[in-house]
N, C-alpha and C. Protein backbone atom coordinates (compact mmCIF):
# COMPACT_ATOMS: atom_id res chain seq x y z
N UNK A 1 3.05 39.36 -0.63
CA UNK A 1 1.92 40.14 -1.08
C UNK A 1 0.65 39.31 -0.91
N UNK A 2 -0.17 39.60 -0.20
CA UNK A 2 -1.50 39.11 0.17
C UNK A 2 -2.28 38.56 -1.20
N UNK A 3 -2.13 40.08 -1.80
CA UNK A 3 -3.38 39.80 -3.17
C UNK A 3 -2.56 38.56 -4.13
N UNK A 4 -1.36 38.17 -3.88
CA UNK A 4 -0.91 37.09 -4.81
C UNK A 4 -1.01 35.71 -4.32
N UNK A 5 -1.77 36.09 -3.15
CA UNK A 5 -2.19 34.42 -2.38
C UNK A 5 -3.45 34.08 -2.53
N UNK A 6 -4.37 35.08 -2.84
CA UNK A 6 -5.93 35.32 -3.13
C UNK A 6 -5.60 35.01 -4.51
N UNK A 7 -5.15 35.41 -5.47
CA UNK A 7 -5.13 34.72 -6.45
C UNK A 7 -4.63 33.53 -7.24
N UNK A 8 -3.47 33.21 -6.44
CA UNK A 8 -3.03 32.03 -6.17
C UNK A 8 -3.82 30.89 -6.08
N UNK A 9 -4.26 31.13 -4.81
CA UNK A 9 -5.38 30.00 -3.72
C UNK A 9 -7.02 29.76 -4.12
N UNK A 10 -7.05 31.29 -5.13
CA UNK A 10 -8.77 31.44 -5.55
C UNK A 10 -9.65 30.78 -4.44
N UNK A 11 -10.28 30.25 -4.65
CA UNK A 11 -11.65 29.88 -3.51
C UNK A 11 -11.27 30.02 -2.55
N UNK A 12 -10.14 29.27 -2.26
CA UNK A 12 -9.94 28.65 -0.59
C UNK A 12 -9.85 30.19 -0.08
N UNK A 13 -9.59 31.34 0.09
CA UNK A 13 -9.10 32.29 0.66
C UNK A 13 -10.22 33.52 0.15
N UNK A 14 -10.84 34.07 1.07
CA UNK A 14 -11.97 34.90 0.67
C UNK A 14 -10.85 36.55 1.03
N UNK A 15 -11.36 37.71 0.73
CA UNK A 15 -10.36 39.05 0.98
C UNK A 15 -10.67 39.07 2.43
N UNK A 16 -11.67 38.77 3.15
CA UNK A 16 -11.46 38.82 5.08
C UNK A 16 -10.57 38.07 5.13
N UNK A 17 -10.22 37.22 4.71
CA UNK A 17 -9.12 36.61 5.10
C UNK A 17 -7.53 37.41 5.32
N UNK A 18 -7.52 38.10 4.83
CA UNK A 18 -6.54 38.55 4.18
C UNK A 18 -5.79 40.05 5.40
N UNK A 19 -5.14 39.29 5.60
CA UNK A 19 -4.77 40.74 6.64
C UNK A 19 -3.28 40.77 6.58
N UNK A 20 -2.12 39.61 6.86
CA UNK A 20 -0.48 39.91 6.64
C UNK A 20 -0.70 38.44 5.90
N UNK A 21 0.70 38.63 5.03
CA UNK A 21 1.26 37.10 4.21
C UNK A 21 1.19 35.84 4.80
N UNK A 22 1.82 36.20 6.03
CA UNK A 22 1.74 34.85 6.95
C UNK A 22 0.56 34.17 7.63
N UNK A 23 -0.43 35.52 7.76
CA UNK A 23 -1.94 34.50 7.61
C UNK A 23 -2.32 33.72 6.49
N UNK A 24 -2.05 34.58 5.26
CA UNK A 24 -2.68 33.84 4.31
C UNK A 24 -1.78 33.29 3.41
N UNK A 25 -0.89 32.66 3.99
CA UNK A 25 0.13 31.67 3.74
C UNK A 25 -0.31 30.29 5.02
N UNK A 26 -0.57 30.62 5.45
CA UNK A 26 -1.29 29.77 6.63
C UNK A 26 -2.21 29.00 6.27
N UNK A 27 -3.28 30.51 5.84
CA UNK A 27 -4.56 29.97 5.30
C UNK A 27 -4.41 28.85 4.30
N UNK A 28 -3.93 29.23 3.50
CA UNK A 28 -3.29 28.48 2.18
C UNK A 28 -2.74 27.38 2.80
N UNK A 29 -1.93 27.26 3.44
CA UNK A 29 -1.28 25.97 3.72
C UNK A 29 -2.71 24.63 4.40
N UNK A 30 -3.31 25.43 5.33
CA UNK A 30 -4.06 24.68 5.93
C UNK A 30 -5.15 23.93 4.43
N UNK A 31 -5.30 25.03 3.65
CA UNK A 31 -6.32 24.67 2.63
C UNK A 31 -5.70 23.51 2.13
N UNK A 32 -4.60 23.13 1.18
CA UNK A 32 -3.91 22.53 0.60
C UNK A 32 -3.63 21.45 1.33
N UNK A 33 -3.39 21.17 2.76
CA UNK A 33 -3.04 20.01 2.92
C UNK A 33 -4.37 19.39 4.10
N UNK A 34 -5.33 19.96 3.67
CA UNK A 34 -7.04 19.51 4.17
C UNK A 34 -6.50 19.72 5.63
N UNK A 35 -6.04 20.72 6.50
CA UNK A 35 -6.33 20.64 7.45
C UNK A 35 -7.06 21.93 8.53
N UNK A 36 -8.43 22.11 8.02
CA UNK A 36 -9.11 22.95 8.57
C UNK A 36 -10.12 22.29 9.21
N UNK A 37 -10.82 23.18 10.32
CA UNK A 37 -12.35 22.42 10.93
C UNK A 37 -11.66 21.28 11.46
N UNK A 38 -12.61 20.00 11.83
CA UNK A 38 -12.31 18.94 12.06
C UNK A 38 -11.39 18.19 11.93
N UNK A 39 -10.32 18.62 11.13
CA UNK A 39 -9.47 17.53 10.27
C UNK A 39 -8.53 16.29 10.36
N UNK A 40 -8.59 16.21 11.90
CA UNK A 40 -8.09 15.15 12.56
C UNK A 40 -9.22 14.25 12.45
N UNK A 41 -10.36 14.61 13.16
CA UNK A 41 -11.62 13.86 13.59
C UNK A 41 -11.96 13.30 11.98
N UNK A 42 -11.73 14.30 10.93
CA UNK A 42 -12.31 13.77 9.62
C UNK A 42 -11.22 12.75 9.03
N UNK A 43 -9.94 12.89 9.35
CA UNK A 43 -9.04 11.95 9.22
C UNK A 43 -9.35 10.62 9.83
N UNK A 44 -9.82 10.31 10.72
CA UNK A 44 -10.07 9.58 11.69
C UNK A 44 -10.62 8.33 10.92
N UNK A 45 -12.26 8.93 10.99
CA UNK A 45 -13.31 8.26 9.91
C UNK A 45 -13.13 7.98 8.86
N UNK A 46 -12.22 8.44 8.28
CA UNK A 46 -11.84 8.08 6.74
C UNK A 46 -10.68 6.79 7.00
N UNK A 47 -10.15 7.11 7.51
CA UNK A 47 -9.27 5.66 7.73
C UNK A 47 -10.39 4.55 8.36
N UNK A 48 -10.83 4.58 9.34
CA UNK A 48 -11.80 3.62 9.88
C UNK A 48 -12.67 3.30 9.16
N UNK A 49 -13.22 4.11 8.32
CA UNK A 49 -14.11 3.59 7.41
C UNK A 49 -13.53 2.57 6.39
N UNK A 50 -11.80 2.71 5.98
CA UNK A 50 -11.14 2.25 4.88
C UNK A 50 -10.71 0.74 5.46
N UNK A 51 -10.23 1.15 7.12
CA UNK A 51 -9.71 -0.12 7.30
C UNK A 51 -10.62 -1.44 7.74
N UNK A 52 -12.12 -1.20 8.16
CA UNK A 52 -13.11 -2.16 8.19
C UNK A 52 -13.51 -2.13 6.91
N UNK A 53 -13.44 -1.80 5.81
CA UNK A 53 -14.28 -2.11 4.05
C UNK A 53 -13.37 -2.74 3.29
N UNK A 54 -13.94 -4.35 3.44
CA UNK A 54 -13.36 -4.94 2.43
C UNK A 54 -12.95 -4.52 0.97
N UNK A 55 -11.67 -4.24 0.45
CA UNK A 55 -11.70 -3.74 -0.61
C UNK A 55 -11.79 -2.36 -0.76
N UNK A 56 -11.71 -1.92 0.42
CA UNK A 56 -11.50 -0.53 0.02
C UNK A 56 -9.97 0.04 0.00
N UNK A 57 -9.58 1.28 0.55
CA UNK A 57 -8.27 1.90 0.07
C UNK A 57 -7.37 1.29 0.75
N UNK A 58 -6.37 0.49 0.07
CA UNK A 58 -5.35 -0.01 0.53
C UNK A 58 -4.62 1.04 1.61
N UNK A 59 -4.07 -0.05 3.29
CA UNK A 59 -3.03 0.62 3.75
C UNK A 59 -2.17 1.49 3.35
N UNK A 60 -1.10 1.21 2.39
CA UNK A 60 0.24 2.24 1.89
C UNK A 60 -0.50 3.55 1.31
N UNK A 61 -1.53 3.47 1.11
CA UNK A 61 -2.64 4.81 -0.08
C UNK A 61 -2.85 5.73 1.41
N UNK A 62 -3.35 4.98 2.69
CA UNK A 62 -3.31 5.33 3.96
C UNK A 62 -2.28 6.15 4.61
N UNK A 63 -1.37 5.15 4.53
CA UNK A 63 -0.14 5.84 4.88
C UNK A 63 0.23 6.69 3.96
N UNK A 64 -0.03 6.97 2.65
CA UNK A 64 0.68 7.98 1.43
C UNK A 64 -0.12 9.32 1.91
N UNK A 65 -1.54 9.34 2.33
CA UNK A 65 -2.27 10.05 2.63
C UNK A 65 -1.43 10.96 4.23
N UNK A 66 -1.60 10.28 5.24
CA UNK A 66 -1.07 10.61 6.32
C UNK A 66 -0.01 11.08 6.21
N UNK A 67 0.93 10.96 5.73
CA UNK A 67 2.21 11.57 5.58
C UNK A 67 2.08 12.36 4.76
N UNK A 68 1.43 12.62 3.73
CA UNK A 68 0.64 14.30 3.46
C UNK A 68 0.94 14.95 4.07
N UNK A 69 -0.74 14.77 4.54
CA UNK A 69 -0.92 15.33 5.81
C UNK A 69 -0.30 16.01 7.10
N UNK A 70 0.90 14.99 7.34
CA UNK A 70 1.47 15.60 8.42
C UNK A 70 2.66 16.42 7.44
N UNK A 71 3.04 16.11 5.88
CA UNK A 71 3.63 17.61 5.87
C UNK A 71 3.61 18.79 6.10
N UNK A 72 2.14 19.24 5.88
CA UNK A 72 1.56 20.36 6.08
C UNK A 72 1.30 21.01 7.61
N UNK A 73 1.13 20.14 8.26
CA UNK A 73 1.01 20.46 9.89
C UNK A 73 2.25 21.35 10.39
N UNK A 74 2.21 22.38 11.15
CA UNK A 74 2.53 23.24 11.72
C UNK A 74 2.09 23.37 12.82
N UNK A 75 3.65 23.56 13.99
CA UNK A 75 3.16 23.89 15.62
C UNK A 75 2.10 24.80 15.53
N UNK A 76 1.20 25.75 15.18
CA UNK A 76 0.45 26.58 15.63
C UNK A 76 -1.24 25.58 14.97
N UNK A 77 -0.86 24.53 14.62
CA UNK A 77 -2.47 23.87 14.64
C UNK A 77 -2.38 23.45 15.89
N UNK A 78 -4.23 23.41 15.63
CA UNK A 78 -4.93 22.48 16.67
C UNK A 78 -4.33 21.04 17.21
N UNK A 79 -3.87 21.46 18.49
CA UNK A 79 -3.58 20.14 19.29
C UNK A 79 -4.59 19.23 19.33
N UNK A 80 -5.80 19.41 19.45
CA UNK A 80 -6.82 18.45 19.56
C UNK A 80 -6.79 17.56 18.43
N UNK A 81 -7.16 18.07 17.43
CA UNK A 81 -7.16 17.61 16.18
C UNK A 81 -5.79 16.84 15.54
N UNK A 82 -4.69 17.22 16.26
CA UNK A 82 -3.30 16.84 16.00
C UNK A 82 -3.54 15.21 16.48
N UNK A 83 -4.08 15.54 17.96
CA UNK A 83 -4.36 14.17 18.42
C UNK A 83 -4.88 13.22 17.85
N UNK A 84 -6.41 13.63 17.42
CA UNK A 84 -7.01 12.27 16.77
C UNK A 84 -6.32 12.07 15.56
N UNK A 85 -5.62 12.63 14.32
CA UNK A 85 -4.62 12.44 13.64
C UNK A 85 -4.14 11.41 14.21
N UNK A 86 -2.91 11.43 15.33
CA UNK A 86 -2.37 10.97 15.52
C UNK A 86 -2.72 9.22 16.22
N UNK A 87 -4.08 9.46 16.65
CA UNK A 87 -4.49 8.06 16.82
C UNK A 87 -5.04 7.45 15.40
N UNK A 88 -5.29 8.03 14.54
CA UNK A 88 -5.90 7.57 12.93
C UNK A 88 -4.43 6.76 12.44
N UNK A 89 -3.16 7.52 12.50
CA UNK A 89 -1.65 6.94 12.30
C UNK A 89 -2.04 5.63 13.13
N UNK A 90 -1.81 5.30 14.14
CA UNK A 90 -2.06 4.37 14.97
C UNK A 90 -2.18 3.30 14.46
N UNK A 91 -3.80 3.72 14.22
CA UNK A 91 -4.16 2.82 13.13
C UNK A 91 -3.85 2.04 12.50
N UNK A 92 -3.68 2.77 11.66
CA UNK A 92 -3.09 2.48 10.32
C UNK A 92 -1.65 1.59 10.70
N UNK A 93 -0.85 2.40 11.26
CA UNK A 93 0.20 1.78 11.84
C UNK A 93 0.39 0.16 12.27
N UNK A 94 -1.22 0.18 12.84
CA UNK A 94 -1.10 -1.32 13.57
C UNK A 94 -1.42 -2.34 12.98
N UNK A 95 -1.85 -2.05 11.39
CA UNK A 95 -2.63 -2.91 10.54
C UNK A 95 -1.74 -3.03 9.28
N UNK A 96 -1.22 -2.23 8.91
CA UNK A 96 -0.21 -1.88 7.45
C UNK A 96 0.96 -3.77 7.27
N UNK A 97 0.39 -3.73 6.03
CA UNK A 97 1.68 -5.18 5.91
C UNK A 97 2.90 -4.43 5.79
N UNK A 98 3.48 -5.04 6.52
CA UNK A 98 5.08 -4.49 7.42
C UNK A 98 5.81 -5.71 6.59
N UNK A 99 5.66 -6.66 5.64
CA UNK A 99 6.49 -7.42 5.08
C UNK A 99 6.61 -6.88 3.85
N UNK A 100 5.90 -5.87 3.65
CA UNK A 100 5.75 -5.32 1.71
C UNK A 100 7.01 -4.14 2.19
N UNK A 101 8.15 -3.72 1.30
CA UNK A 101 9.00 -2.66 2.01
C UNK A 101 8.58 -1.93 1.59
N UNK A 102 7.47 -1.64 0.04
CA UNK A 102 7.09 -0.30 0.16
C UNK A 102 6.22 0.44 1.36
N UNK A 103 5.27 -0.34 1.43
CA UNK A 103 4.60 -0.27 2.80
C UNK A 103 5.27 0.47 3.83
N UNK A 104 6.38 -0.55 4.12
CA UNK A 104 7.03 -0.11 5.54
C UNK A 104 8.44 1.28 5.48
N UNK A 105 8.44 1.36 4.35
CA UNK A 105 9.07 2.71 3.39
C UNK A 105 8.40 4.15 3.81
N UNK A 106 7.01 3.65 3.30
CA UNK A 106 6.28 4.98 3.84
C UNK A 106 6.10 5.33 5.41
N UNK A 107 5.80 4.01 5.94
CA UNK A 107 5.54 4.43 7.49
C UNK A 107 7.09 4.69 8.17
N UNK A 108 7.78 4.28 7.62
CA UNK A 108 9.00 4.70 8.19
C UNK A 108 8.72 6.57 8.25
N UNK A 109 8.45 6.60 7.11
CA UNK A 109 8.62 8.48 6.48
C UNK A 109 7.59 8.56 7.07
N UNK A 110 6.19 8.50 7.54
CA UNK A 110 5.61 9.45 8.45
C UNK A 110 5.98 9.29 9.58
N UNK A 111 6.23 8.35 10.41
CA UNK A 111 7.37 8.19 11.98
C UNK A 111 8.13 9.48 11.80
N UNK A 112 9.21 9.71 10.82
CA UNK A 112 9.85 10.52 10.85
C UNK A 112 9.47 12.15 10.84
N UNK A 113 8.54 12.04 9.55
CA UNK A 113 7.33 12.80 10.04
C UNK A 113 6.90 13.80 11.19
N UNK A 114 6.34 12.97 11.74
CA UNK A 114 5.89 13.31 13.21
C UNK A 114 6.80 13.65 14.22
N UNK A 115 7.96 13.02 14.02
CA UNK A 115 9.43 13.08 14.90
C UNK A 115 9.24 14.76 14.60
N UNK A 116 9.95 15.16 13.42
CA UNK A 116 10.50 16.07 13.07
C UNK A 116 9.28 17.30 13.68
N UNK A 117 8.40 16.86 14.15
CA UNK A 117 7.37 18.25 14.74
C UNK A 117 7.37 18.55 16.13
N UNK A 118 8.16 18.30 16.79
CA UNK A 118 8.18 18.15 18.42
C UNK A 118 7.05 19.53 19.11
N UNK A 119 7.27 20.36 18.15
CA UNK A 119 6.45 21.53 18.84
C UNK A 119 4.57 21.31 18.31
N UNK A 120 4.37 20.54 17.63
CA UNK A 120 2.71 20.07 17.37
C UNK A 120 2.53 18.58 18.07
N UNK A 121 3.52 17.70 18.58
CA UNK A 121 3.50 16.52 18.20
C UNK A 121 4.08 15.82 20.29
N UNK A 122 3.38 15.34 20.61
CA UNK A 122 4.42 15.49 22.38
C UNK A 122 5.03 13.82 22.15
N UNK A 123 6.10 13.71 22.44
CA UNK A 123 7.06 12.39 22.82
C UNK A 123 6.20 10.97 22.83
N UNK A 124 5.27 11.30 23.48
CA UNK A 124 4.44 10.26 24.23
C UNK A 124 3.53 9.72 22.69
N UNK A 125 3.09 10.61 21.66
CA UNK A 125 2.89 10.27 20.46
C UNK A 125 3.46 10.20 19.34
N UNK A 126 4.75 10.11 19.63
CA UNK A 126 5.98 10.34 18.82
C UNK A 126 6.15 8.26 19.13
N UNK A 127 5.88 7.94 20.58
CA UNK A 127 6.02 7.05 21.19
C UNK A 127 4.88 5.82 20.60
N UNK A 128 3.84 6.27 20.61
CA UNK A 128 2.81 5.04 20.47
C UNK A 128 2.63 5.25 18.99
N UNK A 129 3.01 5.67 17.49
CA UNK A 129 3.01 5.66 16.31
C UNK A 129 4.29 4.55 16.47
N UNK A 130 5.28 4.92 16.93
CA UNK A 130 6.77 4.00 16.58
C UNK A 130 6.09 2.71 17.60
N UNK A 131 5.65 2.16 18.82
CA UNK A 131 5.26 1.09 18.83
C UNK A 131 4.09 0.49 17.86
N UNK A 132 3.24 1.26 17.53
CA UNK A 132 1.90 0.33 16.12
C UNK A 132 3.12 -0.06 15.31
N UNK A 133 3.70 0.44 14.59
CA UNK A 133 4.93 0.63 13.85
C UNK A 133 5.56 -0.88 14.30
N UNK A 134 6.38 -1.05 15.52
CA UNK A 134 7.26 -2.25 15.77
C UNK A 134 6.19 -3.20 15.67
N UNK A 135 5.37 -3.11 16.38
CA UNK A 135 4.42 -4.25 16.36
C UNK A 135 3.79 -4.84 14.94
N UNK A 136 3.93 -4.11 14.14
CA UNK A 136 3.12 -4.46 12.74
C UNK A 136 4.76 -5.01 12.31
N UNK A 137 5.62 -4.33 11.82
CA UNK A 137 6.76 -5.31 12.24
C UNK A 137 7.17 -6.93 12.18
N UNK A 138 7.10 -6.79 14.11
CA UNK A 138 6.94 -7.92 14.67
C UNK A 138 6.08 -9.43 14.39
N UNK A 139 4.48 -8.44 14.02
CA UNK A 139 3.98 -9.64 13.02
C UNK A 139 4.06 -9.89 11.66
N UNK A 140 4.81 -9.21 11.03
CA UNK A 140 5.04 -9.50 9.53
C UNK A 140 6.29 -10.58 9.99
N UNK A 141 7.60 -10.80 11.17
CA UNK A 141 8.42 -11.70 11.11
C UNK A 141 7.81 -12.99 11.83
N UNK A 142 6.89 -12.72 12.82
CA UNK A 142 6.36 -14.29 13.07
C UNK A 142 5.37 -14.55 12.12
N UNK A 143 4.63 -13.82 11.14
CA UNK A 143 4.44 -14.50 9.82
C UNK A 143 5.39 -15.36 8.73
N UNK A 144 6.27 -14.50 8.56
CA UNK A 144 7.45 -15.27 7.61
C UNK A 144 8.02 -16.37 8.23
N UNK A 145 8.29 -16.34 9.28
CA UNK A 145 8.92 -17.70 9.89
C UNK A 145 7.98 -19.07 10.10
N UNK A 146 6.54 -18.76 10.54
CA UNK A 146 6.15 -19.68 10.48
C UNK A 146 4.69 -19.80 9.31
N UNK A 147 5.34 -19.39 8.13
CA UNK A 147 4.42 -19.54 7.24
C UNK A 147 4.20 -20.50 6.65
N UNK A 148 3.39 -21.07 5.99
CA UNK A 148 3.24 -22.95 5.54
C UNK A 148 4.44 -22.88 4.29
N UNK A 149 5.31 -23.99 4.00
CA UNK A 149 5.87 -24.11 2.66
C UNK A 149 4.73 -23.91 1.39
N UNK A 150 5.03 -23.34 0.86
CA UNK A 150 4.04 -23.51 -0.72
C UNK A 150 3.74 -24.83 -1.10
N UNK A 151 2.97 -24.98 -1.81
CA UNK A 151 2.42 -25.80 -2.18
C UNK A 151 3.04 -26.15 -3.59
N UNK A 152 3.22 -27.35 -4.04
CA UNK A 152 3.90 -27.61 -5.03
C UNK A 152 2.75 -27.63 -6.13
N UNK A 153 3.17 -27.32 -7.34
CA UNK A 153 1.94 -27.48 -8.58
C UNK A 153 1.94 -28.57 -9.32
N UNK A 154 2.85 -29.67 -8.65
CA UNK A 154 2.78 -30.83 -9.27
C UNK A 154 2.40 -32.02 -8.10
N UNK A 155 2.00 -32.83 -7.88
CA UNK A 155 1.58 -34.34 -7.22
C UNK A 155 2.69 -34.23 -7.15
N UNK A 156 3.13 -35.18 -5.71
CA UNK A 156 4.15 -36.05 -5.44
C UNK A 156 3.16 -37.21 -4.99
N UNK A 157 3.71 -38.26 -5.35
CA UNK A 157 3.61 -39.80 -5.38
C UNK A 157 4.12 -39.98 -4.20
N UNK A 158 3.35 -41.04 -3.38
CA UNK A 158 3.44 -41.50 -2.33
C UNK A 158 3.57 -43.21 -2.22
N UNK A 159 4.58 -43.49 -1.92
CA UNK A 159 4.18 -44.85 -1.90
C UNK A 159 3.46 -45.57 -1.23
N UNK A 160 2.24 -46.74 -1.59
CA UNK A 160 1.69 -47.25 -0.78
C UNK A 160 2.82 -47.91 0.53
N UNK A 161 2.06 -47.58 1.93
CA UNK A 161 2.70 -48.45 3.18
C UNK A 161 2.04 -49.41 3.58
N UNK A 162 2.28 -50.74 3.76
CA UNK A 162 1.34 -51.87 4.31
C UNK A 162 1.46 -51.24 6.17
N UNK A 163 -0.34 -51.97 6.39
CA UNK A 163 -0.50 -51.45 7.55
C UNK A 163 0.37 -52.81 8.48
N UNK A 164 1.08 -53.67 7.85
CA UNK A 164 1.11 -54.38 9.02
C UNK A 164 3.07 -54.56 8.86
N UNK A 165 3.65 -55.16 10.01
CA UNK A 165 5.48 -55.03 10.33
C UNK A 165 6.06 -55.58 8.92
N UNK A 166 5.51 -55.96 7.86
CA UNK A 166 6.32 -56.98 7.14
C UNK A 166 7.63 -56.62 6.75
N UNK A 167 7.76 -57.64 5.52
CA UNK A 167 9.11 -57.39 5.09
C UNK A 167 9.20 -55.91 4.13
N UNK A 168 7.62 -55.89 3.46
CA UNK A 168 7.49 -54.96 2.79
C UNK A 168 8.26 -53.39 3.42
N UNK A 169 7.65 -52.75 4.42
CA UNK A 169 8.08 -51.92 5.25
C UNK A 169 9.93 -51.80 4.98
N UNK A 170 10.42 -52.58 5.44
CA UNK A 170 12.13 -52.59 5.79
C UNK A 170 12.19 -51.93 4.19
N UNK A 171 11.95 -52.92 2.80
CA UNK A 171 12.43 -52.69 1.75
C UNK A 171 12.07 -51.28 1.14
N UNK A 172 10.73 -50.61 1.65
CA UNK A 172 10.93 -49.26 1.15
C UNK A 172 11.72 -48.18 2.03
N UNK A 173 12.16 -48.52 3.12
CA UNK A 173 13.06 -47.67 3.48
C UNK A 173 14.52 -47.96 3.25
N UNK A 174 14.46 -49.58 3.01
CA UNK A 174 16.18 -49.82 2.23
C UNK A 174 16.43 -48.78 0.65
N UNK A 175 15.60 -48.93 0.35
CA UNK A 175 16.23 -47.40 -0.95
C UNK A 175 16.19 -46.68 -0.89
């Protein structure tokens, strides 16, 4: 019933709107998960703006966002807009700490995400989300491996070494 989506949805859905359920189940959907007008392109800027501002919205809030987002997406949106979406993921993708597992929890679930849309979504960007993805990854393990030991919170004592061959030398390495 139309009129129970108009009242449902209130603002978002004016009565032109309103012609079969499945428009304005549409309508509605698009309202709810911000994807009308621009909404790739406005996706875009909002991440770029987040990921150059010191201190601004953490990655995983990024990724919690995007995977929203792509719940709501449906084959009959805008391909264009699907696109720059899909380079905003990218993004995000290529920057996200991949050593935190919540982090890499979520981007797992929008990968999958996007998988699961083959009819909004083409292979080839199904493709370059899962490489940002390995690659963020990849540098979270050549971080861990060659990360400095911690630092101890206590002094270690060093023994003085004489600069010259003596006998001194031999006896601190005899104990």
């Amino acid at each position: 019933n139309p009129g129970f989506w108009v009242a449902y949805a209130g603002q978002c859905l004016s009565v032109s709107d309103v012609r079969t359920a499945a428009e304005v189940r549409s309508s509605f959907r698009r309202f709810l998960f911000r994807i009308e007008g621009n909404w790739g392109e406005e996706f875009g800027r909002y991440v770029d703006e987040n990921l150059s501002s010191p201190g601004a919205t953490p990655c995983e809030a990024l990724l919690q966002d995007a995977l929203g987002v792509a719940g709501g997406l449906d084959s009959g949106d805008d391909e264009e807009q699907a696109g720059l979406f899909i380079d905003a993921c990218q993004r995000i993708l290529e920057t996200f700490d991949a050593s935190r597992a919540e982090e890499q929890e979520v981007a797992r679930q929008l990968i999958r995400k996007v998988k699961a849309r083959p009819g909004l979504f083409s292979e080839r960007e199904g493709l370059l989300i899962r490489e940002a993805f390995e690659s963020s990854l990849e540098r979270a393990l050549v971080d861990q491996v060659y990360r400095p030991a911690p630092i101890l919170d206590e002094e270690i004592e060093l023994p003085d070494i004489p600069d010259d061959n003596s006998d001194e030398i031999e006896r601190l390495f005899e104990a």
